[in-house]
N, C-alpha and C. Protein backbone atom coordinates (compact mmCIF):
# COMPACT_ATOMS: atom_id res chain seq x y z
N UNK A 1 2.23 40.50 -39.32
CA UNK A 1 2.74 41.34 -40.37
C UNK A 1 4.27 41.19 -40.41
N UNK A 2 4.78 41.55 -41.59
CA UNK A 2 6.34 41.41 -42.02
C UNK A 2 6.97 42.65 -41.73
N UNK A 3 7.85 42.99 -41.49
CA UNK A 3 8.58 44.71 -41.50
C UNK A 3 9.83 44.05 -41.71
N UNK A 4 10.58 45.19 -42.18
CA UNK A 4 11.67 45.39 -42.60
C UNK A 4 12.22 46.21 -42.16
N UNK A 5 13.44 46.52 -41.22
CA UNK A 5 14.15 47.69 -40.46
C UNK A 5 15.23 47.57 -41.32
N UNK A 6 15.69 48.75 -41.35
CA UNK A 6 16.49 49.55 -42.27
C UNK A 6 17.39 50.23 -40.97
N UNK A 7 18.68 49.83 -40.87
CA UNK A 7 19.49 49.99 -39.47
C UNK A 7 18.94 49.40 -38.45
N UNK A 8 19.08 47.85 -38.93
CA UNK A 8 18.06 47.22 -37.13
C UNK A 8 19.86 46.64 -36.71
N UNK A 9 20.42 47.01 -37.11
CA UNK A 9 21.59 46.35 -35.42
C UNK A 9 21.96 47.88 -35.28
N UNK A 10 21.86 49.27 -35.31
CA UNK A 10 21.61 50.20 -34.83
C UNK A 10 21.20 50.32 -33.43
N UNK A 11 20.82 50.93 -32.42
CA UNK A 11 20.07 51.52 -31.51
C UNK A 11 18.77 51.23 -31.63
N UNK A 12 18.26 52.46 -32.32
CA UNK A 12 16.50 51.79 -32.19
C UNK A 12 16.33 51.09 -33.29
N UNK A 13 17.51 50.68 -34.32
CA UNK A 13 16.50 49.92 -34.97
C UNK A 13 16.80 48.21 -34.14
N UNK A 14 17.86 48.10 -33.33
CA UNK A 14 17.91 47.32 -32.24
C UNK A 14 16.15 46.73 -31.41
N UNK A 15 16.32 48.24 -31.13
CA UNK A 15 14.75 48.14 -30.03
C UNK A 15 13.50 48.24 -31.14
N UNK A 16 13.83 48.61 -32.31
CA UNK A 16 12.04 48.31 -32.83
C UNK A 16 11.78 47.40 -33.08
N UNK A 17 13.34 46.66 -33.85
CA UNK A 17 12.58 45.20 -34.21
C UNK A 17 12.58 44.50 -33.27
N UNK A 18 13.11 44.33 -31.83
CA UNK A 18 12.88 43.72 -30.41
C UNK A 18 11.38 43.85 -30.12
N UNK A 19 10.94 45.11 -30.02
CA UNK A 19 9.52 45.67 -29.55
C UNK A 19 8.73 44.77 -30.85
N UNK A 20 8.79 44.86 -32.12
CA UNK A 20 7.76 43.96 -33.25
C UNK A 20 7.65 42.62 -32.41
N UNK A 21 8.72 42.15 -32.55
CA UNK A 21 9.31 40.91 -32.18
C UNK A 21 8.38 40.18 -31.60
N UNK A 22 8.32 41.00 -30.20
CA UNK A 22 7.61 40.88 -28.92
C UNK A 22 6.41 40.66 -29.09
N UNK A 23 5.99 41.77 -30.21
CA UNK A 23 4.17 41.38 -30.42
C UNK A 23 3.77 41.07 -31.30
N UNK A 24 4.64 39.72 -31.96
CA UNK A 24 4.15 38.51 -32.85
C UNK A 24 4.78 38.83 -34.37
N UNK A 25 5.30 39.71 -34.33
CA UNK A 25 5.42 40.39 -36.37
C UNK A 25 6.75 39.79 -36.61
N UNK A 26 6.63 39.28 -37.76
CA UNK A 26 7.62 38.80 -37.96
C UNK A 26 9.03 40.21 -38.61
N UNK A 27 10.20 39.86 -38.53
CA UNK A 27 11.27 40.90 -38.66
C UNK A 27 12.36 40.58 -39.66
N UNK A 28 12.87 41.36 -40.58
CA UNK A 28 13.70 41.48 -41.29
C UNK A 28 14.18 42.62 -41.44
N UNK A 29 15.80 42.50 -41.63
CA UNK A 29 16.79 43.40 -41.59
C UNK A 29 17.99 43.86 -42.25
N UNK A 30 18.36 45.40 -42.70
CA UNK A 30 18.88 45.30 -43.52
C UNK A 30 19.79 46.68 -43.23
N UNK A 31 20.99 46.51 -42.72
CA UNK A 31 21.87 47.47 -42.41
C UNK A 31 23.31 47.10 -42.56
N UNK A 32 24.47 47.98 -41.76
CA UNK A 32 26.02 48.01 -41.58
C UNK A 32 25.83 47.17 -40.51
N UNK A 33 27.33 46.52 -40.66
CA UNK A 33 27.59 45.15 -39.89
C UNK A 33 27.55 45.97 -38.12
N UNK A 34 27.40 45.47 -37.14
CA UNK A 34 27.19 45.97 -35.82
C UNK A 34 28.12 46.55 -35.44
N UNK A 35 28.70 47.37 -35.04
CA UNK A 35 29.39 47.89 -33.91
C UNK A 35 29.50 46.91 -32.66
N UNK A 36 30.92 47.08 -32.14
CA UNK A 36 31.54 45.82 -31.19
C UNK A 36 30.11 45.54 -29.82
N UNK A 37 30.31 46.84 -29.60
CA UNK A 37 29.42 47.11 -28.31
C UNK A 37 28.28 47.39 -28.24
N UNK A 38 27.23 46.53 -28.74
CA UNK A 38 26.27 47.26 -29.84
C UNK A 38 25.28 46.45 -29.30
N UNK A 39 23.92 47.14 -28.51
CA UNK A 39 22.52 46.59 -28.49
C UNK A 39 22.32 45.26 -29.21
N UNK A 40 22.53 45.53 -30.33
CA UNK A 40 22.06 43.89 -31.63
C UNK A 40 22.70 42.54 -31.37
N UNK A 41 24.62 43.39 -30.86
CA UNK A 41 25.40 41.88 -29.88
C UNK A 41 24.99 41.31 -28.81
N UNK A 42 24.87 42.35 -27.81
CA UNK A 42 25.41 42.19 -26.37
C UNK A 42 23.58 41.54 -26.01
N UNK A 43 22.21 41.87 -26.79
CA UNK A 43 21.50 40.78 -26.28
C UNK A 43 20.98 40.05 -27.54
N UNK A 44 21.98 40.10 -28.47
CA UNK A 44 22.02 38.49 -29.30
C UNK A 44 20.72 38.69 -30.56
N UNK A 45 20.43 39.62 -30.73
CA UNK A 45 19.19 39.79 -31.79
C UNK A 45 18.93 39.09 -32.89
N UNK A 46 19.83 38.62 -33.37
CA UNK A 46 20.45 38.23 -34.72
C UNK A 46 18.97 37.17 -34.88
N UNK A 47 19.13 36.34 -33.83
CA UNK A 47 18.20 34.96 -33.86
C UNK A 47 16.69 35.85 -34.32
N UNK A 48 16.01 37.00 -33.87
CA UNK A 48 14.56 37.53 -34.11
C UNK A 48 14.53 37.78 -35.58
N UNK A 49 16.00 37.98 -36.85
CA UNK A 49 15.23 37.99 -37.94
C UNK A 49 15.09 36.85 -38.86
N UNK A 50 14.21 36.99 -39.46
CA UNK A 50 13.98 35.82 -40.79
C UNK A 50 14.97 36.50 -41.59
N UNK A 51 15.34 37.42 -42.31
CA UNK A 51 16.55 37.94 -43.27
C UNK A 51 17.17 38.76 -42.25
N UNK A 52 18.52 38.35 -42.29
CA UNK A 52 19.71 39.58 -41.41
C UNK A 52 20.43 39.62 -42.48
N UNK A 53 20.65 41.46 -43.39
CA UNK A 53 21.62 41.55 -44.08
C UNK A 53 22.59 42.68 -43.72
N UNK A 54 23.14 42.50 -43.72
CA UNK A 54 24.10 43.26 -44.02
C UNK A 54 24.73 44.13 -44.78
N UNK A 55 24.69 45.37 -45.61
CA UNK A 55 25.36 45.53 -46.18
C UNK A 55 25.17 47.32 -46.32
N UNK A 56 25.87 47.82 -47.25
CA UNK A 56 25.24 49.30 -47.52
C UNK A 56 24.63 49.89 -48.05
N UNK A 57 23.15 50.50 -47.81
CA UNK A 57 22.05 50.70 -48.69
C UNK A 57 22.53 51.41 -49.71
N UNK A 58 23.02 52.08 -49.56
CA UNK A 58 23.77 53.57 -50.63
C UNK A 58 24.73 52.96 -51.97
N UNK A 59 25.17 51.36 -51.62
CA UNK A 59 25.98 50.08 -52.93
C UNK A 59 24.51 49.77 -53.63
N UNK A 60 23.87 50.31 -54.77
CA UNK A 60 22.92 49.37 -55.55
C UNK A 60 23.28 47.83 -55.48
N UNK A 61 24.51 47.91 -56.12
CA UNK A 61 24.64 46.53 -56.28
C UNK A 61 24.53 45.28 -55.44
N UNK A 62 25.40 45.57 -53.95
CA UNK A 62 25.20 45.17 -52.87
C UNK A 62 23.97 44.91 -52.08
N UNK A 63 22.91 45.77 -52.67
CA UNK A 63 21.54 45.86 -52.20
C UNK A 63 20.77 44.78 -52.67
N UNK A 64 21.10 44.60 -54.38
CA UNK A 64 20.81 44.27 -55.28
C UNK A 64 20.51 42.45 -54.79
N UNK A 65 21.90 42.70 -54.95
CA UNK A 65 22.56 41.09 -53.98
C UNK A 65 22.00 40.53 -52.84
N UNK A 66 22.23 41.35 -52.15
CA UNK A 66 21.24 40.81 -50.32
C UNK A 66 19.91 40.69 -51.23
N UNK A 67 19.03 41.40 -51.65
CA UNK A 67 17.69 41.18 -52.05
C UNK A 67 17.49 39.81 -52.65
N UNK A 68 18.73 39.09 -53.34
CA UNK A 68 18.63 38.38 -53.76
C UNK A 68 19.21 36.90 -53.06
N UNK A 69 19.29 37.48 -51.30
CA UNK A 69 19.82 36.50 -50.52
C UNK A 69 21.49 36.09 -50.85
N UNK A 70 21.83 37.08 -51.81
CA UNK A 70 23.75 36.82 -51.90
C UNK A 70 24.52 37.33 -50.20
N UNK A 71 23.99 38.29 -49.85
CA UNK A 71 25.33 38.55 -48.55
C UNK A 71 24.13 38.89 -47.03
């Protein structure tokens, strides 16, 4: 199955999509850029999604964009 975390370089959304990860599901992601010291850096997560975006859910437009693979 596909999921989509909504704050995965967050904390848990760090550890949920780690935990999917783990048991075969594929992961995509869609939050604010990481924090320096941040679960999502320090063990490298980036590589577990098929989409890593970035941006701010609350910008339509910006949303708009990542959906459309722009940022």
């Amino acid at each position: 199955m596909h999921y989509l975390i909504s704050g995965h370089t967050g904390f848990k959304g760090s550890w949920l999509s780690l935990i999917l990860s783990m048991q075969g599901h594929t992961v995509s992601g869609i939050s604010l850029k990481p924090e320096l010291r941040s679960l999502y850096l320090d063990a490298n997560l980036k590589d577990l999604f098929e989409h890593d975006r970035h941006v701010d859910i609350r910008d339509k437009g910006a949303l708009n964009r990542a959906g459309k693979g722009g940022e």
